[in-house]
N, C-alpha and C. Protein backbone atom coordinates (compact mmCIF):
# COMPACT_ATOMS: atom_id res chain seq x y z
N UNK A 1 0.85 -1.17 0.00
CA UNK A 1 0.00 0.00 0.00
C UNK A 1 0.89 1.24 0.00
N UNK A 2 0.34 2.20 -0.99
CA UNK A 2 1.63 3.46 -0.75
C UNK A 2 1.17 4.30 0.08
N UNK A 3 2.13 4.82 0.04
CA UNK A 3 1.72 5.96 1.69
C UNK A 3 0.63 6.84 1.54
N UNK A 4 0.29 7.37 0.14
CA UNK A 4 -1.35 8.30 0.15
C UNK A 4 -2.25 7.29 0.78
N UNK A 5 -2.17 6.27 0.06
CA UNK A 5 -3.43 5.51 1.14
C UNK A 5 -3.25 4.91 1.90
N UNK A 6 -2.05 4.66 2.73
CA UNK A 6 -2.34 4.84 3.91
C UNK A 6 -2.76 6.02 5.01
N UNK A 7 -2.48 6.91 4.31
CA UNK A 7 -2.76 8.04 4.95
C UNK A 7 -4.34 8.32 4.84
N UNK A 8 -4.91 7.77 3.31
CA UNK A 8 -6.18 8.17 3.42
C UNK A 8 -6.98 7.25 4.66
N UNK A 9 -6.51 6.14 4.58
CA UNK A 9 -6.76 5.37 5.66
C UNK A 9 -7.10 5.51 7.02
N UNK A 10 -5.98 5.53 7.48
CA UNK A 10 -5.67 6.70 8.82
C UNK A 10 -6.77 8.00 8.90
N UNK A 11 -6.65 8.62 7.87
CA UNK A 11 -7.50 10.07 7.98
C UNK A 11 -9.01 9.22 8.33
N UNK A 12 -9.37 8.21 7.52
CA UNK A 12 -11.19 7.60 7.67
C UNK A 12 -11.24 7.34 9.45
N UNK A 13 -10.11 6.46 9.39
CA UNK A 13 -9.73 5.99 11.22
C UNK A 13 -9.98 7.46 12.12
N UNK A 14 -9.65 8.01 11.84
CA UNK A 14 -9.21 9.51 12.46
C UNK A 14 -10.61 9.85 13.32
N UNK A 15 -10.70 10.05 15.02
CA UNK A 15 -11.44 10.78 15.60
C UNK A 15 -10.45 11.98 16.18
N UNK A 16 -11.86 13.04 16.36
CA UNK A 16 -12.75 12.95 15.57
C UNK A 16 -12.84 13.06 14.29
N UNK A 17 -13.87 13.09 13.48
CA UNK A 17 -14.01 12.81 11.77
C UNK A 17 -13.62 13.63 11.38
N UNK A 18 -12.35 13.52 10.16
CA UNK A 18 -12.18 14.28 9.33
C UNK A 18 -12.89 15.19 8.32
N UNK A 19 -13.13 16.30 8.19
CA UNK A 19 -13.64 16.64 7.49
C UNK A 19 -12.33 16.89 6.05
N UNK A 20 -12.86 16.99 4.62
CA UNK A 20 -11.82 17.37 3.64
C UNK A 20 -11.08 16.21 3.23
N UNK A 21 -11.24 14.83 3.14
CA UNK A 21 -10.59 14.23 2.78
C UNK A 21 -11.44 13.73 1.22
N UNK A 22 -10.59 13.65 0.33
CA UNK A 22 -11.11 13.88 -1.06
C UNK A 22 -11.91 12.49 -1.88
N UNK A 23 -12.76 12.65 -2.27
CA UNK A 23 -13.35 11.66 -2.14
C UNK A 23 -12.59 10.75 -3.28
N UNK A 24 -12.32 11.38 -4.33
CA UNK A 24 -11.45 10.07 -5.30
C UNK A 24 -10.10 9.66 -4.60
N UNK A 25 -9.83 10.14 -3.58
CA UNK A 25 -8.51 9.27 -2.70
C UNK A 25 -9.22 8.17 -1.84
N UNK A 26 -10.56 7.99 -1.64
CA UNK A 26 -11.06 6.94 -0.91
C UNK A 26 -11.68 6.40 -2.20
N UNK A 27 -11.62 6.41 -3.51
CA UNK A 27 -12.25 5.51 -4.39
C UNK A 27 -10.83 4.69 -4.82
N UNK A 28 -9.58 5.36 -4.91
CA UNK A 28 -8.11 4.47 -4.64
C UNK A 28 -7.83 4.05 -4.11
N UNK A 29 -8.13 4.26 -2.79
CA UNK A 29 -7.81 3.27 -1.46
C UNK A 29 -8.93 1.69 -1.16
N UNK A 30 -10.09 2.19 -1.99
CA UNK A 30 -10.73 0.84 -2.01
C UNK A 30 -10.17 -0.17 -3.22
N UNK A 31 -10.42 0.96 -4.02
CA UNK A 31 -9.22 -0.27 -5.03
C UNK A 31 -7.75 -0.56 -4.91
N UNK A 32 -6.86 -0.35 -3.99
CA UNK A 32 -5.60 -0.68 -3.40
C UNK A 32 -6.00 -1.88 -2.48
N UNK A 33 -7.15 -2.06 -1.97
CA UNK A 33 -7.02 -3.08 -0.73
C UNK A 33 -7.97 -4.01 -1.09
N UNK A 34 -8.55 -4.10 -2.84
CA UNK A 34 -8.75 -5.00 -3.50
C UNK A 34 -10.34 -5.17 -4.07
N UNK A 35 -10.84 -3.82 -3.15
CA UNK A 35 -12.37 -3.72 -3.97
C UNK A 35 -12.39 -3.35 -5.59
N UNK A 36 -13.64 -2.84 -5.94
CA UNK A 36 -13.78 -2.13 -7.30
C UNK A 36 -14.80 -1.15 -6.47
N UNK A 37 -14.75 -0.56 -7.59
CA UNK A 37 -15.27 0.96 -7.66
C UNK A 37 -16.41 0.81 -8.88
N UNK A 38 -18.00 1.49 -8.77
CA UNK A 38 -18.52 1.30 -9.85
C UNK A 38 -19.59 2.47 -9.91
N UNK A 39 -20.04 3.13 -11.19
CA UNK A 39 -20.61 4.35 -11.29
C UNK A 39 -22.11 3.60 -11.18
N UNK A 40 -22.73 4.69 -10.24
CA UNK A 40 -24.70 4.02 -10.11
C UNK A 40 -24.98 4.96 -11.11
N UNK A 41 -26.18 5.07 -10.65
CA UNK A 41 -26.84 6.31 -11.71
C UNK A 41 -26.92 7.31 -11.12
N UNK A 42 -27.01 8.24 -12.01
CA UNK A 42 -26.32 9.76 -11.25
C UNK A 42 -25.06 9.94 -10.93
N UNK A 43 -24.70 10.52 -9.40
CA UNK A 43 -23.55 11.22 -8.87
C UNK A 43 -23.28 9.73 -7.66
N UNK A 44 -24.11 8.34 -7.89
CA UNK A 44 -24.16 7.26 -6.89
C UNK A 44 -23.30 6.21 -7.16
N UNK A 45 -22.24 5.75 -6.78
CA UNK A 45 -20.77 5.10 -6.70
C UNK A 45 -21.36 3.73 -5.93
N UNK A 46 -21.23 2.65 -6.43
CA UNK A 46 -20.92 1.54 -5.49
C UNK A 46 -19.49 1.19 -5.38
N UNK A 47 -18.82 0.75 -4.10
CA UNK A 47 -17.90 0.18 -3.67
C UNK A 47 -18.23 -1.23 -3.32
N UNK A 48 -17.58 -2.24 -3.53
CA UNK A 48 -17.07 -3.68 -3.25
C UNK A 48 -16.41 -3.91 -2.80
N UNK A 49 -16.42 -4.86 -1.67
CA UNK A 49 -14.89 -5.46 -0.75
C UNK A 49 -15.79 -6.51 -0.17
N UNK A 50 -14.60 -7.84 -0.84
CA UNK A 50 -15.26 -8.97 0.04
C UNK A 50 -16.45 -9.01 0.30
N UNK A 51 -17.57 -9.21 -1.22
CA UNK A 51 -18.84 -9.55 -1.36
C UNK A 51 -19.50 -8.52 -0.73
N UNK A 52 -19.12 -7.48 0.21
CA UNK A 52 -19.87 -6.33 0.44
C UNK A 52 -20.04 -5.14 0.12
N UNK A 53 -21.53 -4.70 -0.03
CA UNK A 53 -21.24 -3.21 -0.95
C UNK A 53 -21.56 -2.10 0.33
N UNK A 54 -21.46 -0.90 -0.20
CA UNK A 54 -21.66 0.49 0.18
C UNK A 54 -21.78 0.76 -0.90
N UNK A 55 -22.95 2.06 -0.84
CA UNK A 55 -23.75 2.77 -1.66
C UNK A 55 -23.35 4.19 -1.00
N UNK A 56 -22.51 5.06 -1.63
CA UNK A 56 -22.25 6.77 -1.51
C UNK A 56 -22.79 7.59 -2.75
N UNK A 57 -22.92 8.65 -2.36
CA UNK A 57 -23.14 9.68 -3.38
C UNK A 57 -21.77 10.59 -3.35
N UNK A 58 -21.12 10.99 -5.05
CA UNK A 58 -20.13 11.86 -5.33
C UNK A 58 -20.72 13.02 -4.96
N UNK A 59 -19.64 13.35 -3.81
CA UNK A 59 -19.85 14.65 -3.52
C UNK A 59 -19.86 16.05 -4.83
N UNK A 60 -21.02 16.45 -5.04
CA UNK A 60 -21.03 18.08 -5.52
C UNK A 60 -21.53 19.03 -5.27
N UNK A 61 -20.52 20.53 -5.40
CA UNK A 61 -19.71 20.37 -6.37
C UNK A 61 -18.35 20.77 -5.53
N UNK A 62 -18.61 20.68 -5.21
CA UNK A 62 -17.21 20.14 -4.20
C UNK A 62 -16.62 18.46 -4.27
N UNK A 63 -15.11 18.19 -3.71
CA UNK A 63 -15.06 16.85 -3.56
C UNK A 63 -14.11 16.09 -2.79
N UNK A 64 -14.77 17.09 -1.70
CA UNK A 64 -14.46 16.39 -0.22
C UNK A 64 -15.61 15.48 0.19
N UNK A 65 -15.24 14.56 1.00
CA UNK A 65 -16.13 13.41 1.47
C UNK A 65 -17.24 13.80 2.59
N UNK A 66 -18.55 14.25 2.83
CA UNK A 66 -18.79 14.94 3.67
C UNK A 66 -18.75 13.79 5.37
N UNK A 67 -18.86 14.41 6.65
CA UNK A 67 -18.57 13.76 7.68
C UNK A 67 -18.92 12.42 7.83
N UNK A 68 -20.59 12.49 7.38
CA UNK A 68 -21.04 10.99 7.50
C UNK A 68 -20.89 9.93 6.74
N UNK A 69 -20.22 10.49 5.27
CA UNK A 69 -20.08 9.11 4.58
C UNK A 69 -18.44 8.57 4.93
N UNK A 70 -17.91 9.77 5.77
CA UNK A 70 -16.45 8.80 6.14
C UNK A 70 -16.68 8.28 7.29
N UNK A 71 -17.62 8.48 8.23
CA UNK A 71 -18.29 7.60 9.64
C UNK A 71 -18.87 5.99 8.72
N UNK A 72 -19.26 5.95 7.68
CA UNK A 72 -19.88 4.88 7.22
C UNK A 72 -19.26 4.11 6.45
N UNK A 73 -18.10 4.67 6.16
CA UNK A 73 -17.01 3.83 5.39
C UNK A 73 -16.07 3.46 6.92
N UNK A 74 -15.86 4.16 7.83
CA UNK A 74 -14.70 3.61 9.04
C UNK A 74 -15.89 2.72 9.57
N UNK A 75 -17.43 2.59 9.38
CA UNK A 75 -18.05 1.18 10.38
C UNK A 75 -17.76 0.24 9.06
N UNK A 76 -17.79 0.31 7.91
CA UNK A 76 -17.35 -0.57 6.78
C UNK A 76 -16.32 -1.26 7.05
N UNK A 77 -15.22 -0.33 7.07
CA UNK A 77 -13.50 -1.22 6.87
C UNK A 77 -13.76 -2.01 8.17
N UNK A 78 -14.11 -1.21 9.17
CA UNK A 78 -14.10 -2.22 10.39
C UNK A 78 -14.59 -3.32 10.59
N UNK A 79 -16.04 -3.34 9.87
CA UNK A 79 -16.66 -4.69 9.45
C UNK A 79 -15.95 -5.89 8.84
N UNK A 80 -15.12 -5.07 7.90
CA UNK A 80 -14.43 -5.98 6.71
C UNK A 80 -13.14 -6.12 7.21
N UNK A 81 -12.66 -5.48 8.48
CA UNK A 81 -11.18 -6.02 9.05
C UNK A 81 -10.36 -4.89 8.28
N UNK A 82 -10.54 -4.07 7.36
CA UNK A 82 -10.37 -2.98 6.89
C UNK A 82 -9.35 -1.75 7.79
N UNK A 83 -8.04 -2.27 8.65
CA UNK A 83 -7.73 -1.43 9.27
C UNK A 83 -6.26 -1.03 9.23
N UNK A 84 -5.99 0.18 9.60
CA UNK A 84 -5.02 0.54 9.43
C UNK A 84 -3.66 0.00 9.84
């Protein structure tokens, strides 16, 4: 894993919640630790890891991750052993 994502990593881990962490650095970091990444309809992204999904919306028009979808990706990784 290279050090941006670990760092993006760390930042999801991070209390309290980061705000500003960019959301296509957490669509690399799922595909570094072996998910895919897939466009819904609209601005709606599914993520995959180990048969499990999450459903986010691309932040606009901005594209920072807002607070709660990085609270719902750190109960994710944690689910999935997902840790730093």
């Amino acid at each position: 894993m290279k050090t941006k994502h670990r760092r993006t990593l760390e930042a999801i881990f991070a209390i309290p919640t980061r705000a500003g962490i960019v959301f296509s650095d957490i669509e690399a970091l799922v595909t570094t630790v072996g998910g895919e990444v897939r466009e819904g309809e609209g601005s709606r992204v599914v993520f995959e890891l180990k048969g499990s999904r999450r459903y986010l919306h691309r932040p606009h028009p901005g594209k920072e991750a807002k607070k709660y979808q990085v609270e719902e990706l750190r109960e994710w990784f944690q689910y999935l052993e997902v840790i730093p």
